[in-house]
C-alpha atoms as a PDB file:
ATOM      1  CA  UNK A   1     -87.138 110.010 -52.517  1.00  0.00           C
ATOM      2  CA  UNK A   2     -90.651 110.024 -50.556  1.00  0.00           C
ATOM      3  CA  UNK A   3     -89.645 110.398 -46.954  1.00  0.00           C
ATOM      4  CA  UNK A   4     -91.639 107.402 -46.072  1.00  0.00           C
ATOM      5  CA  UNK A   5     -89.285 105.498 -48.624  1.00  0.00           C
ATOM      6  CA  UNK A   6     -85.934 103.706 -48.182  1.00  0.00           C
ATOM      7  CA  UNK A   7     -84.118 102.101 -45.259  1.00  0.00           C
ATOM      8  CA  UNK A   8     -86.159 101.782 -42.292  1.00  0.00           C
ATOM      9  CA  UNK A   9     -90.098 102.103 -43.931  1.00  0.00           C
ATOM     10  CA  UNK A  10     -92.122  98.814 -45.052  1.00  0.00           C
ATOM     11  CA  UNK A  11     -95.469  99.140 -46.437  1.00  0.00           C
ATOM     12  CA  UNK A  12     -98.481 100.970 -45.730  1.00  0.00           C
ATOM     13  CA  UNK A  13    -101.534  99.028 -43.802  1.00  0.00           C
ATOM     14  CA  UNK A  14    -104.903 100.701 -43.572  1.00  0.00           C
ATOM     15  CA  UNK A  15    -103.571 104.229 -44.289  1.00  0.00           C
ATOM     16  CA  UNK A  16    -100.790 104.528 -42.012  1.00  0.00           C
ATOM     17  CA  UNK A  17     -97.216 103.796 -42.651  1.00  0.00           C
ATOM     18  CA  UNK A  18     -95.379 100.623 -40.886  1.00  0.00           C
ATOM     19  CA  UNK A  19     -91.521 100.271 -40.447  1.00  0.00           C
ATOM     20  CA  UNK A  20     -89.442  97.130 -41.911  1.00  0.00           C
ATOM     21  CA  UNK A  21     -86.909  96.658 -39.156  1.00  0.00           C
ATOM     22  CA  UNK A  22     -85.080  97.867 -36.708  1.00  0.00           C
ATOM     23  CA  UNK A  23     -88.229  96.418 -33.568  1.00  0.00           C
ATOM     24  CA  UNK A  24     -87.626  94.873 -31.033  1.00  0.00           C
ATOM     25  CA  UNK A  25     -85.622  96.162 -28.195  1.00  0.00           C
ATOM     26  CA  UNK A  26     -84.310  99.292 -28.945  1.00  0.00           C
ATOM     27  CA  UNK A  27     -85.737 100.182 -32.583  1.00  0.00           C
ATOM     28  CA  UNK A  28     -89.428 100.668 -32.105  1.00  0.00           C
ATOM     29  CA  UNK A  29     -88.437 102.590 -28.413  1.00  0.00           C
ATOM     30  CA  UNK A  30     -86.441 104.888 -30.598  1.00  0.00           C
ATOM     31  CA  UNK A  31     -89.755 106.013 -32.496  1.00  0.00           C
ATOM     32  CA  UNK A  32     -91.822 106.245 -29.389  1.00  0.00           C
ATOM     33  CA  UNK A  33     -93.185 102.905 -29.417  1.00  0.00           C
ATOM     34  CA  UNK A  34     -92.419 100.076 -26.895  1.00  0.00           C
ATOM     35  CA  UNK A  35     -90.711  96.991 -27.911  1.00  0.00           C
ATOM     36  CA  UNK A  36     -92.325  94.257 -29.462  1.00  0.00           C
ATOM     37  CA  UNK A  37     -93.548  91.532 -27.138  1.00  0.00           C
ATOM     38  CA  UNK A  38     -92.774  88.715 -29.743  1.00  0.00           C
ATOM     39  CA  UNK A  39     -89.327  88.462 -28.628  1.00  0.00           C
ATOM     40  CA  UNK A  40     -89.113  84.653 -27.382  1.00  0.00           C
ATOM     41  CA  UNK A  41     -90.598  83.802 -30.833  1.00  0.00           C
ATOM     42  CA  UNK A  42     -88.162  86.182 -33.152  1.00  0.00           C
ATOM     43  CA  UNK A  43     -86.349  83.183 -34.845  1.00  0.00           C
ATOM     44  CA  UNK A  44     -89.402  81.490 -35.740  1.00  0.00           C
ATOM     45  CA  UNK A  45     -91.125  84.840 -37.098  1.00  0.00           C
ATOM     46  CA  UNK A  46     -88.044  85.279 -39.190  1.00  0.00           C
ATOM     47  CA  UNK A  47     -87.432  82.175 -40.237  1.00  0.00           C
ATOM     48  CA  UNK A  48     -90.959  81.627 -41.360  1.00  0.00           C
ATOM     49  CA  UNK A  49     -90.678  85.281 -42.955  1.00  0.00           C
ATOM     50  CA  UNK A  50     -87.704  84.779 -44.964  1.00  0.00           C
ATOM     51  CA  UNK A  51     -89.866  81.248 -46.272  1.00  0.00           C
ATOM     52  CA  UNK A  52     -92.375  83.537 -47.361  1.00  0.00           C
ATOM     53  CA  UNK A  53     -90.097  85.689 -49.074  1.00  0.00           C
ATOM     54  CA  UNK A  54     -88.819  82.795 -50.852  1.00  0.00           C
ATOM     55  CA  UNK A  55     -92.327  81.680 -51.462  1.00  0.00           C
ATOM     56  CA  UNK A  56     -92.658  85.299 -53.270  1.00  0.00           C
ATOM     57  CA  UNK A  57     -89.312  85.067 -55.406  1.00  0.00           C
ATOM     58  CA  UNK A  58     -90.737  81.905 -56.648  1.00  0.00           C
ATOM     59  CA  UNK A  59     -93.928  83.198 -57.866  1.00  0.00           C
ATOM     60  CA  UNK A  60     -91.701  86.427 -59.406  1.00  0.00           C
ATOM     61  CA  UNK A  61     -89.879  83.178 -61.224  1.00  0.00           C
ATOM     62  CA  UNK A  62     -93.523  81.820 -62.444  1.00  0.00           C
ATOM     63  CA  UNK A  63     -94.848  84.789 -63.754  1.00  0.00           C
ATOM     64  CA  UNK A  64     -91.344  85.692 -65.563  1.00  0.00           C
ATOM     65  CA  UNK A  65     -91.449  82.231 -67.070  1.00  0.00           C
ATOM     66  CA  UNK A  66     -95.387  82.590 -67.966  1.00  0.00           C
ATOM     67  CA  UNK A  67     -96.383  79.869 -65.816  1.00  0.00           C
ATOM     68  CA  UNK A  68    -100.441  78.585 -65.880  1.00  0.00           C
ATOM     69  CA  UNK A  69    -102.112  81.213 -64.152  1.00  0.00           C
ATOM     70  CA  UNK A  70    -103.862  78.920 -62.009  1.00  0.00           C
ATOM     71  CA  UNK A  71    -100.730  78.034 -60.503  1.00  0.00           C
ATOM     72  CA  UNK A  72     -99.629  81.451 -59.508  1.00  0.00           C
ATOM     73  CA  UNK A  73    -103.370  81.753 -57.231  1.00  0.00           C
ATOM     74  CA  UNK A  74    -102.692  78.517 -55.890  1.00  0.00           C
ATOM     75  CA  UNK A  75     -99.002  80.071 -54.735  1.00  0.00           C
ATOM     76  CA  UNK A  76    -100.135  83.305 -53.678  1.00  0.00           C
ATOM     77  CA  UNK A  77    -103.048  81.277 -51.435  1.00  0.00           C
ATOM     78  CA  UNK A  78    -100.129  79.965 -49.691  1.00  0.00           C
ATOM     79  CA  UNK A  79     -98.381  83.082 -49.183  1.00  0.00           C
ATOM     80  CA  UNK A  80    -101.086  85.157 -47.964  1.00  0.00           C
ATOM     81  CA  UNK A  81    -102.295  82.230 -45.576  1.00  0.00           C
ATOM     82  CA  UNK A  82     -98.438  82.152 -44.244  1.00  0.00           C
ATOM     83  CA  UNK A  83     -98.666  86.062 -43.834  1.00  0.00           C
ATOM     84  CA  UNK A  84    -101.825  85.675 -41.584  1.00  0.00           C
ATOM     85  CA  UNK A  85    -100.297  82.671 -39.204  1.00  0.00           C
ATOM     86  CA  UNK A  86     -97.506  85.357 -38.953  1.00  0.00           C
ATOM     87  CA  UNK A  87     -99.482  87.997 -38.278  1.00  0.00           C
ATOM     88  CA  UNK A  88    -101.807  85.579 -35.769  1.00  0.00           C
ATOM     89  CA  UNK A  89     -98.552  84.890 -33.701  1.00  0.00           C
ATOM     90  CA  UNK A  90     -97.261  88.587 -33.309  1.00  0.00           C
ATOM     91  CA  UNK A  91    -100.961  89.937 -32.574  1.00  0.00           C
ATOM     92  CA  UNK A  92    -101.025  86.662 -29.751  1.00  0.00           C
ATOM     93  CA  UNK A  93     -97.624  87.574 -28.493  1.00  0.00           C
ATOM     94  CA  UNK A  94     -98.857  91.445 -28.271  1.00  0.00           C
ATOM     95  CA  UNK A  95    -102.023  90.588 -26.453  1.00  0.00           C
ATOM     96  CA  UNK A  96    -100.231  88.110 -23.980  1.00  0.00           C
ATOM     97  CA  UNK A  97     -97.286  90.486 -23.542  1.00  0.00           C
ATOM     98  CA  UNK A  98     -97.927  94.585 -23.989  1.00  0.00           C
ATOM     99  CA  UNK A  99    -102.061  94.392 -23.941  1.00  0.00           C
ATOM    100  CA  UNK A 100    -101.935  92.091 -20.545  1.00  0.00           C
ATOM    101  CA  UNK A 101     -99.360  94.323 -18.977  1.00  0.00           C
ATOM    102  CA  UNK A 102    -101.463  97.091 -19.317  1.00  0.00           C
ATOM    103  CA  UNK A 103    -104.509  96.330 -18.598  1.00  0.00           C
ATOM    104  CA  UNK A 104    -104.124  96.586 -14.818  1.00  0.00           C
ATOM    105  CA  UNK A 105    -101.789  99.860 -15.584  1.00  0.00           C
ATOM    106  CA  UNK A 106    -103.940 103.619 -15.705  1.00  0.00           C
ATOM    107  CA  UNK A 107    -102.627 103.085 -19.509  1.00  0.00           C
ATOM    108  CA  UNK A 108    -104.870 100.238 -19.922  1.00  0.00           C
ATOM    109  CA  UNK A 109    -107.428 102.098 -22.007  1.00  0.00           C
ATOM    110  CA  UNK A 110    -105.458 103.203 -24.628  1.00  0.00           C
ATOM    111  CA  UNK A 111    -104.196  99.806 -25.023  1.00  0.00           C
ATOM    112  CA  UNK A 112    -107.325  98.368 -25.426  1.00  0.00           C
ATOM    113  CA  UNK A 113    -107.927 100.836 -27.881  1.00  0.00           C
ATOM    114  CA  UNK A 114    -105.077 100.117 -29.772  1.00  0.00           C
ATOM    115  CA  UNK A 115    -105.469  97.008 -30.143  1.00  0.00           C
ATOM    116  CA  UNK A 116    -108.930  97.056 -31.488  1.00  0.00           C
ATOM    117  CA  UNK A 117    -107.078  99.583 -34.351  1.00  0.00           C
ATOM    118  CA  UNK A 118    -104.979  96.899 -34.912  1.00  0.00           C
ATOM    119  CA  UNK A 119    -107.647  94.135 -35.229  1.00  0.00           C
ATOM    120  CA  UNK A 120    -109.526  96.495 -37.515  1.00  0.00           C
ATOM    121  CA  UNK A 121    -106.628  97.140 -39.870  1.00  0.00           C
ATOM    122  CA  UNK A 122    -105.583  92.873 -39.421  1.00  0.00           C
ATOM    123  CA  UNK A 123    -108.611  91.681 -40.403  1.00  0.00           C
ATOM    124  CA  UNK A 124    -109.029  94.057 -43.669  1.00  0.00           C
ATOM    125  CA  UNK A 125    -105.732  92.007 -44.704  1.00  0.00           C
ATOM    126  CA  UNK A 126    -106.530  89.637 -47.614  1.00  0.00           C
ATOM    127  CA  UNK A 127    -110.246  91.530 -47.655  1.00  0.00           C
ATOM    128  CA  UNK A 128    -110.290  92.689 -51.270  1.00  0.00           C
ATOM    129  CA  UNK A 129    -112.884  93.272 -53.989  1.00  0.00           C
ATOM    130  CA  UNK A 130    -112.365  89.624 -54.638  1.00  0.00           C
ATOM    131  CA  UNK A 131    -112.087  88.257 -51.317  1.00  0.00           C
ATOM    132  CA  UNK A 132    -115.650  89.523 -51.034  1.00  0.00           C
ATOM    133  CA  UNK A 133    -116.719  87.733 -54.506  1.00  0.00           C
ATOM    134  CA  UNK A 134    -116.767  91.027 -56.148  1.00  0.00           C
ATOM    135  CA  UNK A 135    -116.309  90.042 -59.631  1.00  0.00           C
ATOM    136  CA  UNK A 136    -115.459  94.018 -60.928  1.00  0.00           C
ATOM    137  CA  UNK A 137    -114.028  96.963 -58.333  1.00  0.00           C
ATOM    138  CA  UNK A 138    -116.909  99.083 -57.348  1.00  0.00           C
ATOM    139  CA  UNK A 139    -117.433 102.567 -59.799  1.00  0.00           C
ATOM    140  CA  UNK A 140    -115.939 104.364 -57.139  1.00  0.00           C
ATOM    141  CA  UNK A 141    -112.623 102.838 -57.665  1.00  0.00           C
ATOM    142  CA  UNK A 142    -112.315 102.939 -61.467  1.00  0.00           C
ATOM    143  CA  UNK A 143    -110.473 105.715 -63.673  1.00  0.00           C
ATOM    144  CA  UNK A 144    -112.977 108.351 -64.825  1.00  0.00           C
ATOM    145  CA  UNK A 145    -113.390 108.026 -68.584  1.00  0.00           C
ATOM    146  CA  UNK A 146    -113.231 111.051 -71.041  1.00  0.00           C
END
């Protein structure tokens, strides 16, 4: 097993890999991080995350049962526009919370910087070849033939 894989290790965003779990107060200190700043809004994150995830199980169902293609789109729309109002809400919580708080701190800098490496990576989400009316992936990106 990868050592990025398994218990503890979600996804990879812009390059660099980001944990499932174990934030908030003590996980993320554990890895060097601070704790999130989303904490008064935790049971609405999660509850609107574990909709999402049903939202995803339910497309799994369409496309198992061959469902009208047009109807899987119009369910992923929905799921990647409830990933961003999720995402909005944390990156609101971590600018009113950690970015705030540091700002009049000597370690104000680096949080600024942060969080414009955070901003970057947010707003590539949903940013594909076909989010920018690409109709075919650039050459670049296809399998060399031969």
């Amino acid at each position: 097993m990868d050592p990025g894989e398994g218990a503890g290790w979600g996804l990879t965003v812009g390059g660099e890999r980001v944990p499932w779990g174990g934030m908030g107060e003590h996980g993320s200190e554990q890895r060097g991080r601070p704790a999130g700043s989303y904490g008064e809004h935790r049971a609405a994150l999660l509850a609107r995350l574990r909709r999402i995830e049903g939202q995803v199980r339910g497309i799994q169902r369409m496309v198992e049962s061959d469902t009208y293609c047009v109807d899987i789109i119009t369910q992923l729309s929905a799921v990647i526009a409830a990933c961003e109002k999720v995402g909005l809400k944390v990156l609101e919580d971590h600018i009113r919370g950690c970015v705030a708080e540091a700002i009049g701190s000597e370690d104000g800098e680096a949080k600024i910087a942060e969080l414009t490496r955070v901003l970057e990576r947010f707003l590539q989400v949903g940013r594909s070849a076909v989010a920018a009316g690409e109709s075919e992936p650039p050459a670049s990106a296809l399998p060399a033939s031969g």
